[in-house]
Protein backbone atom coordinates (compact mmCIF):
# COMPACT_ATOMS: atom_id res chain seq x y z
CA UNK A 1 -66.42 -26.67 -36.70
CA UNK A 2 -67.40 -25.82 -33.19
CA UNK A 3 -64.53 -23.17 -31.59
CA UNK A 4 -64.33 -22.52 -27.92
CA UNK A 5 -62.58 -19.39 -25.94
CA UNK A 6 -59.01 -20.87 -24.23
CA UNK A 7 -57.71 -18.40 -22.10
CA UNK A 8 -54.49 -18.79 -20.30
CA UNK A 9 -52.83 -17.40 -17.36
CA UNK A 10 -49.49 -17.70 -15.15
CA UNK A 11 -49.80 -18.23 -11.59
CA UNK A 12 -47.84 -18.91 -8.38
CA UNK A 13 -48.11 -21.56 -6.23
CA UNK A 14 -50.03 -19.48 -3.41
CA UNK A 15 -52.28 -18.27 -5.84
CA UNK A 16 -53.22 -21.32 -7.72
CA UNK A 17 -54.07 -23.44 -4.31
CA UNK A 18 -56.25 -20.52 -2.78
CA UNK A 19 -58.18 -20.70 -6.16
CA UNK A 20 -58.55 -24.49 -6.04
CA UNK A 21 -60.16 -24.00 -2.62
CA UNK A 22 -62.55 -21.62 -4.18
CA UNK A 23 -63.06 -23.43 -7.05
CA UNK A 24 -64.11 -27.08 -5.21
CA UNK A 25 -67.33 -25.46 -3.97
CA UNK A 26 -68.43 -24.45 -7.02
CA UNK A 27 -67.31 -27.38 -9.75
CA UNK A 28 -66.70 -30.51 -9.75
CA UNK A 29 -63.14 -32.60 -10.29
CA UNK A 30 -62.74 -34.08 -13.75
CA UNK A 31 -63.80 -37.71 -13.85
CA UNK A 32 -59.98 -38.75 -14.83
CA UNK A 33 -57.38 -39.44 -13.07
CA UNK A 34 -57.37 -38.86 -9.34
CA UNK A 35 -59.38 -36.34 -7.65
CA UNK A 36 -59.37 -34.77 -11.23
CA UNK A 37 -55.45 -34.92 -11.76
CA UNK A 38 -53.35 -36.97 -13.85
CA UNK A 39 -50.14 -36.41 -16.19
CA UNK A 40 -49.91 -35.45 -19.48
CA UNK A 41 -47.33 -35.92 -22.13
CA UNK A 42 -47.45 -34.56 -25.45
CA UNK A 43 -45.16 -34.90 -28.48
CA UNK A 44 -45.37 -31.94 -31.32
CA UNK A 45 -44.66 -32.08 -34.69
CA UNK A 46 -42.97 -29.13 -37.33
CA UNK A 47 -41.78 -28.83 -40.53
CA UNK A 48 -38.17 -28.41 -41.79
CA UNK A 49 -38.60 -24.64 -41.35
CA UNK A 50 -40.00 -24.60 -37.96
CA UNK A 51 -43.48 -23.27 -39.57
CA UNK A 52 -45.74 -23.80 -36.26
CA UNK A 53 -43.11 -22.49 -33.90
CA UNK A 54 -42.25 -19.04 -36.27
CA UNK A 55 -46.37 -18.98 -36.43
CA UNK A 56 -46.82 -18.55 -32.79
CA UNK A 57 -43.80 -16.27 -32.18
CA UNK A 58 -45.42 -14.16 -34.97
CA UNK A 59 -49.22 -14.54 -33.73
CA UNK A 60 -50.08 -15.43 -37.24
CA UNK A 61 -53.60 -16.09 -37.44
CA UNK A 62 -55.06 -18.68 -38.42
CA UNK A 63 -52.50 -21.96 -37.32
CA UNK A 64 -52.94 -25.20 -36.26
CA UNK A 65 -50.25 -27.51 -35.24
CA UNK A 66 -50.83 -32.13 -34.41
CA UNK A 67 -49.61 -33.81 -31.19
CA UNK A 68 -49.34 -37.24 -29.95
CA UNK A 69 -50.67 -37.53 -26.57
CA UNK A 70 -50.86 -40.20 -23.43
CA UNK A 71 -52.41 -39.78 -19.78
CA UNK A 72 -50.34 -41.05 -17.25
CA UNK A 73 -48.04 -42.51 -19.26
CA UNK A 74 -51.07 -45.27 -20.39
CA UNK A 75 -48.66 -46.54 -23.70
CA UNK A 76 -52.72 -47.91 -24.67
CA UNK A 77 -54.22 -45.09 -24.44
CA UNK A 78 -52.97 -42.50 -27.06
CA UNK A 79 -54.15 -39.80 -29.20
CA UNK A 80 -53.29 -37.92 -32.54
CA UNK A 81 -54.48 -34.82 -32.33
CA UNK A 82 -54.34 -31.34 -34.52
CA UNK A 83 -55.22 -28.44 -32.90
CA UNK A 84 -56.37 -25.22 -34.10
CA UNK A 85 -56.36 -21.34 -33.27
CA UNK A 86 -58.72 -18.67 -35.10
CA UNK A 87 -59.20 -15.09 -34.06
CA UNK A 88 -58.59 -16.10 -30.27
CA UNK A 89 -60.50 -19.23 -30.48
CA UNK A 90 -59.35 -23.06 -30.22
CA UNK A 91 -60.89 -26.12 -31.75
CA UNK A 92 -59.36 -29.54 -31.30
CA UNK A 93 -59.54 -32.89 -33.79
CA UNK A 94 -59.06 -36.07 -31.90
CA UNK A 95 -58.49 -39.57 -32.67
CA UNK A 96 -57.56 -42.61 -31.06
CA UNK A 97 -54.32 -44.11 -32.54
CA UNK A 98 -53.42 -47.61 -31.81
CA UNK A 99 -50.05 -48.30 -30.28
CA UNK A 100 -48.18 -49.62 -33.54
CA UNK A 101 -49.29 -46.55 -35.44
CA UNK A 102 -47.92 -44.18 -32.75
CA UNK A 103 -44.49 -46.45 -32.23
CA UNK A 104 -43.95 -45.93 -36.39
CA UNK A 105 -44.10 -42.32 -36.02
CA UNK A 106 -41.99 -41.34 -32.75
CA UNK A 107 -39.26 -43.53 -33.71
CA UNK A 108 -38.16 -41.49 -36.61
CA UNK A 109 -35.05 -39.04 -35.65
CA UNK A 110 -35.63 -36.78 -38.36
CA UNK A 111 -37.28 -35.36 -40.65
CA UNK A 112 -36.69 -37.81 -44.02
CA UNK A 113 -37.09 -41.02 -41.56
CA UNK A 114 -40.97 -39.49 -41.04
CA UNK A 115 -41.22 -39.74 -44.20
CA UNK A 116 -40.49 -42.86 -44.73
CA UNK A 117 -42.19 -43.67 -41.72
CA UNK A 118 -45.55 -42.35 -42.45
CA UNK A 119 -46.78 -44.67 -44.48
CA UNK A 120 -48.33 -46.60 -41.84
CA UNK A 121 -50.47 -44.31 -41.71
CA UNK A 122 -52.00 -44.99 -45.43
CA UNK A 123 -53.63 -47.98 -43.29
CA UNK A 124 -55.58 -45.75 -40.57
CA UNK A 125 -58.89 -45.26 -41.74
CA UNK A 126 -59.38 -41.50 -40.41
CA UNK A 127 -59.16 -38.24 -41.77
CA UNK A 128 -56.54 -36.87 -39.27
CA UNK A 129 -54.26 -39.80 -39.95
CA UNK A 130 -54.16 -38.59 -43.95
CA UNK A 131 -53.93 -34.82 -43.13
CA UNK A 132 -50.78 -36.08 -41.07
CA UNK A 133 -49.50 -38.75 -43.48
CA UNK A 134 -49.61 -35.89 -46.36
CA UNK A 135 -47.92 -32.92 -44.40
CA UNK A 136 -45.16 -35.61 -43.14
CA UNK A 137 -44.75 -36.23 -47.00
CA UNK A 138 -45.16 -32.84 -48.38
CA UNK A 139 -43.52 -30.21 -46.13
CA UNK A 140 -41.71 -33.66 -44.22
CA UNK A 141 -43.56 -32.67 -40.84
CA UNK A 142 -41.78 -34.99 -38.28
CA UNK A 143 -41.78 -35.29 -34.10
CA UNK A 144 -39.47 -32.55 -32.49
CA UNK A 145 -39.99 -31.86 -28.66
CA UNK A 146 -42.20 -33.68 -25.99
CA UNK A 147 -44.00 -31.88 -23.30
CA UNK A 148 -44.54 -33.38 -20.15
CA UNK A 149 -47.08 -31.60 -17.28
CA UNK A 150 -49.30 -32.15 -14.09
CA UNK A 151 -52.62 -31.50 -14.68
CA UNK A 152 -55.20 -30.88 -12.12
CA UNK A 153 -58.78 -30.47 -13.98
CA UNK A 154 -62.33 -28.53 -13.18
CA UNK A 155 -65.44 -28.83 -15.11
CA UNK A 156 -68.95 -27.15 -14.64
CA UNK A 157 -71.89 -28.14 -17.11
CA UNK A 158 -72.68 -24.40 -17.40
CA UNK A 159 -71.08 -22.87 -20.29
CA UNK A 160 -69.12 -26.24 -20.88
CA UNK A 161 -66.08 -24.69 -18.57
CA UNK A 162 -63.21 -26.29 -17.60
CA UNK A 163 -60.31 -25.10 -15.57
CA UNK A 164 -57.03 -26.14 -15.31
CA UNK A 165 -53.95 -26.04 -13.44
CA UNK A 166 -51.04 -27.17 -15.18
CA UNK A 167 -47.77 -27.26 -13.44
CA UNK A 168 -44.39 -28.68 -13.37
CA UNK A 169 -44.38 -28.16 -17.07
CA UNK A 170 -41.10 -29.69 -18.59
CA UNK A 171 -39.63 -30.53 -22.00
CA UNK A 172 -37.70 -33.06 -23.61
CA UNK A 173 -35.58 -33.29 -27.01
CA UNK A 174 -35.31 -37.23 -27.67
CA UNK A 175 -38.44 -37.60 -28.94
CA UNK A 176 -37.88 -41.71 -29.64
CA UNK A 177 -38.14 -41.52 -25.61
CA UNK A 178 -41.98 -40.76 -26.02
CA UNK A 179 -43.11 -44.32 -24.06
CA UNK A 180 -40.48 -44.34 -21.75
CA UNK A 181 -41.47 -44.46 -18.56
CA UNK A 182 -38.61 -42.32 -16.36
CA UNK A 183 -37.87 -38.79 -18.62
CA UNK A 184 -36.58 -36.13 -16.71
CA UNK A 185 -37.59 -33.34 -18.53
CA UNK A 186 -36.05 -29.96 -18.75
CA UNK A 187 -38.50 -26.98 -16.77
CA UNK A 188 -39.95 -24.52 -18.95
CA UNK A 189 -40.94 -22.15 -16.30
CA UNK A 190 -39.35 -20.72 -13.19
CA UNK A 191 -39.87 -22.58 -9.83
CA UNK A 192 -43.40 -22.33 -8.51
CA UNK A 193 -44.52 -20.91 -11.77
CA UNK A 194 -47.58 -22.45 -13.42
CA UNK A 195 -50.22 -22.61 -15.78
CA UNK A 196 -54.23 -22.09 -15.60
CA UNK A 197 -56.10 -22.27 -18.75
CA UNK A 198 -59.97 -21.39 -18.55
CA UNK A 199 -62.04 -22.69 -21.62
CA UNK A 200 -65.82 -22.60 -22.20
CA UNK A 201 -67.78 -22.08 -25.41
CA UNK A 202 -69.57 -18.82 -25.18
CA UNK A 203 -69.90 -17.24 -22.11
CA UNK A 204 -68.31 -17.78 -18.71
CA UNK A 205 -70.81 -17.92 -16.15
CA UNK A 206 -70.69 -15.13 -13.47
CA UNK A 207 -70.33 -16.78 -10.48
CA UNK A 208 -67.18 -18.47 -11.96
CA UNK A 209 -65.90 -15.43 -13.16
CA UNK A 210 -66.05 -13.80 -9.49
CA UNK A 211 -64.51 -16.75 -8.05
CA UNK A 212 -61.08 -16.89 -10.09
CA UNK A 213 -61.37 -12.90 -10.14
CA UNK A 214 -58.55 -12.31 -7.00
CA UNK A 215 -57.04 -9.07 -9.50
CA UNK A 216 -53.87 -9.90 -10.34
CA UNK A 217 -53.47 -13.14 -12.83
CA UNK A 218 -51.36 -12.14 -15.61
CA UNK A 219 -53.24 -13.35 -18.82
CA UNK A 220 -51.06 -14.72 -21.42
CA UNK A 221 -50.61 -16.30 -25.10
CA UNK A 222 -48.50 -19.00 -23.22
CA UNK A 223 -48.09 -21.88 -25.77
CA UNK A 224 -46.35 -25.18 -24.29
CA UNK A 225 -45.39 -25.89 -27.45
CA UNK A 226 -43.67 -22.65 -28.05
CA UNK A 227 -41.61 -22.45 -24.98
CA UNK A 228 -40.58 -26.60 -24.87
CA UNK A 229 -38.84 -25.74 -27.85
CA UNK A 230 -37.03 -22.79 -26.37
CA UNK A 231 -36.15 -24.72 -23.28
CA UNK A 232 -34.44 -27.60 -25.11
CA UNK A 233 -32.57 -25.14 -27.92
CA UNK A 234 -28.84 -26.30 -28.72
């Protein structure tokens, strides 16, 4: 299981489009979306006792924790996925799931209807749908928050890096409102407040280093997860 470094940062508005400047003459725009940016909704799944939101308020090492996920709202294009953290490190299991498969499992509003739910599942052939199908029987992991973001993407074959900007990050508590396409969601962050995330696999070349280097990013454990969950709270 290949791990890469995922380090995470919150910056301003001012900041983030001098860096984007920078960063254009030294990598090139992801391939998706337009000039490298494109939306991204998410919806995360926990357990009757809130396991993977108590793990990251705790730092508890190691945790994982699955997502559905879309780009640009493409209802054909989505993606189980269970991600992983280990001693600073991420790794991330993907899968494509077809459009039925995903419909079954947002729909349920709570944690006995997953459930019941889940056992569509029993007829995807890959691993990641049975590690889901058994958690959503055994601790009754079901859908609680969705995450919507813009995402403007960097990538550089050296070192496998790619840097992100993530911003206008939002949340939203219906979670049967997954595929719909107008959700307002709630901010997570203050106005003009965003995310970059750096990740590469070993080392992060120098000249990239130097050119996101401007001496005061705040680094952070930000998790999207995490603070969705806090922004929609009763």
């Amino acid at each position: 299981m290949d791990y890469r470094v995922e380090d995470k940062y919150f910056i301003y508005e001012d900041e983030m489009a001098f860096l984007k400047h920078r960063l254009l003459e030294i990598m090139k725009p992801d391939a998706h979306g337009r000039d490298g940016s494109y939306v991204v909704r998410s919806l995360y799944f926990d357990d009757l006792t809130d396991t993977a939101y108590r793990q990251i308020e705790a730092g508890t090492d190691p945790r994982s924790k699955f997502r559905l996920r879309t780009y640009d709202n493409d209802g054909t294009y989505i993606l189980l996925e269970e991600k992983s953290k280990k001693k600073g490190f991420t790794h991330k299991e993907s899968v494509v799931a077809s459009r039925k498969t995903a419909e079954a499992i947002v729909c349920c509003n709570s944690p006995f209807e997953a459930n019941i739910s889940s056992g569509v599942l029993k007829n995807e052939g890959d691993f990641l749908f049975k590690k889901l199908y058994y958690n959503m029987n055994a601790v009754l992991l079901h859908p609680v928050v969705t995450v919507e973001y813009e995402r403007t993407a960097y990538v550089e074959k050296a070192g496998n890096v790619r840097i992100t900007f993530d911003t206008n990050i939002g949340a939203g508590k219906d979670v049967r409102r997954f595929f719909d396409d107008n959700v307002l969601p709630v901010p997570v962050l203050e106005r003009g407040l965003h995310i970059m995330e750096i990740k590469y696999d070993e080392i992060l070349p120098e000249y990239i280093r130097s050119a996101i280097d401007i001496g005061n990013l705040r680094k952070s454990a930000f998790s999207k997860y995490y603070y969705a969950r806090n922004a929609v709270a009763d």
